[in-house]
C-alpha atoms as a PDB file:
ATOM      1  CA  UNK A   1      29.877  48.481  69.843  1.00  0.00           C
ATOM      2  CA  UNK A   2      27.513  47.706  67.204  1.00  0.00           C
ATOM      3  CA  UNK A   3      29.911  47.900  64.111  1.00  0.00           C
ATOM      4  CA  UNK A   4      32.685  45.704  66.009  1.00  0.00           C
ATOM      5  CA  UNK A   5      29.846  42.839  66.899  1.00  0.00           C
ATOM      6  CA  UNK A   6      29.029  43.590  62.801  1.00  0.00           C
ATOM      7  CA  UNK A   7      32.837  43.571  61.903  1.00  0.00           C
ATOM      8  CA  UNK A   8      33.374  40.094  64.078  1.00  0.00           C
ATOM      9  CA  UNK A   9      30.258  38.238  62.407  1.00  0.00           C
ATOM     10  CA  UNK A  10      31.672  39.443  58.657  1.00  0.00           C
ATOM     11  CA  UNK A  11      35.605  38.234  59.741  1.00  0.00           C
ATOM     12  CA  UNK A  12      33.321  34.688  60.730  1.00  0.00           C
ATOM     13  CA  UNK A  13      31.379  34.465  57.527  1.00  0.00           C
ATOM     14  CA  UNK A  14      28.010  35.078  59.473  1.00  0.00           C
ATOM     15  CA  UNK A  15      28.647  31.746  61.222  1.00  0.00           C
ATOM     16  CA  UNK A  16      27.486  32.161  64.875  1.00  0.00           C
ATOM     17  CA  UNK A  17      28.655  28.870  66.118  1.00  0.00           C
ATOM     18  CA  UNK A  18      32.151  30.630  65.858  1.00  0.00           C
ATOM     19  CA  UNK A  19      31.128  34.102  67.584  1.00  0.00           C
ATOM     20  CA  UNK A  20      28.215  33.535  69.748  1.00  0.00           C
ATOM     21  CA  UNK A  21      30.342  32.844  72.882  1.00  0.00           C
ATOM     22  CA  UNK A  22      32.350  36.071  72.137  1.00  0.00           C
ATOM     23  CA  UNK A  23      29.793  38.426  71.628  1.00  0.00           C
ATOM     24  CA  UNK A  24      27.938  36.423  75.517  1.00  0.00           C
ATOM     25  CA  UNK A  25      31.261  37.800  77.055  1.00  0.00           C
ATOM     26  CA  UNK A  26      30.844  40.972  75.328  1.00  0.00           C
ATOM     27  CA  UNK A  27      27.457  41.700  76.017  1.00  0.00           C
ATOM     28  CA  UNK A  28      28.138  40.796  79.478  1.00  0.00           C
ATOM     29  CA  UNK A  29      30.726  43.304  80.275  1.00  0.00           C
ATOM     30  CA  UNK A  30      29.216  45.986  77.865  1.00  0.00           C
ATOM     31  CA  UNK A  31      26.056  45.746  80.385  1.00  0.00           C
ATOM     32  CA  UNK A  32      27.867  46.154  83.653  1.00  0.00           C
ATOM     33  CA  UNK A  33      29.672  49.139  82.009  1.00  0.00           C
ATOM     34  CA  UNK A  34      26.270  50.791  80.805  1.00  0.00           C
ATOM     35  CA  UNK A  35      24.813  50.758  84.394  1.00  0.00           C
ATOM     36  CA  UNK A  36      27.364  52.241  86.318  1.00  0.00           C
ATOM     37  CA  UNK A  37      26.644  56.136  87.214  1.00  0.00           C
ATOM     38  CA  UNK A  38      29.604  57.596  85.584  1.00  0.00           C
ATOM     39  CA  UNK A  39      28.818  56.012  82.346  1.00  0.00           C
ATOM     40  CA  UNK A  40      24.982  57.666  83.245  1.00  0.00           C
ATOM     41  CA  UNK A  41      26.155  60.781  84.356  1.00  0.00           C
ATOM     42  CA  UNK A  42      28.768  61.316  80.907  1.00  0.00           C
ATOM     43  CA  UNK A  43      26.018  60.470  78.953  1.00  0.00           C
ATOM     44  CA  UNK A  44      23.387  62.895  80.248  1.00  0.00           C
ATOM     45  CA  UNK A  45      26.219  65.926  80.460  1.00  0.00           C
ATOM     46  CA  UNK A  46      27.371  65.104  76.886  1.00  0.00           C
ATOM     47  CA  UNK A  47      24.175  67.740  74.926  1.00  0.00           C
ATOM     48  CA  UNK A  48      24.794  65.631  71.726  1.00  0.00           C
ATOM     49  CA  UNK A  49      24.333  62.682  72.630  1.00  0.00           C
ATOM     50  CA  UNK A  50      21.535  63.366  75.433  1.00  0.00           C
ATOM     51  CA  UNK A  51      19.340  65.314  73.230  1.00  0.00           C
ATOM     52  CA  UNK A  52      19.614  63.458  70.005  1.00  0.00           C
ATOM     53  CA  UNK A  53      17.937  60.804  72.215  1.00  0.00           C
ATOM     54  CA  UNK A  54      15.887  62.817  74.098  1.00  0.00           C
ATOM     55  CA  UNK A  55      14.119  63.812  71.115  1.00  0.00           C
ATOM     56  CA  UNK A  56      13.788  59.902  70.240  1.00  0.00           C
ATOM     57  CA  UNK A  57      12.610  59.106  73.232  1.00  0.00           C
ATOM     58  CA  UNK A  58      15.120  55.991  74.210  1.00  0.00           C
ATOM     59  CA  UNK A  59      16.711  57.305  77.273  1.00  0.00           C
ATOM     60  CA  UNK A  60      15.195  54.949  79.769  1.00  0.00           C
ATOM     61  CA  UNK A  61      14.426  55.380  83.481  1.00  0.00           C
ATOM     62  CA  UNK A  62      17.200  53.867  84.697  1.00  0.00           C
ATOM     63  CA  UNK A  63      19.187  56.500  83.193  1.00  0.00           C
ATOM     64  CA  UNK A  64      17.352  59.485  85.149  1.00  0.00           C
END
């Protein structure tokens, strides 16, 4: 998600009067898709990606 919000503000010339209310609706549904349990679940069963963070300590509790 990062390098498409990246890739948006580089297509707008860094101008965030032309992105900002984009990247409000995309932030908004990119939240209510991180705190559903499946999304939890997939990313706790998934060893790469749950103990390269693990290890750097930014799984939060809402995640357990």
């Amino acid at each position: 998600m990062d390098r498409a919000k990246e890739s948006i503000e580089k297509a707008f010339n860094f101008d965030t009067r032309k992105y900002k209310s984009v990247f409000e609706i995309i932030d908004a549904r990119w939240t209510d898709q991180l705190h559903q349990p499946l999304h939890a679940a997939g990313h706790i069963l998934n060893p790469r990606l749950y103990y390269k963070n693990n290890g750097m300590k930014t799984l939060t509790e809402d995640v357990w």
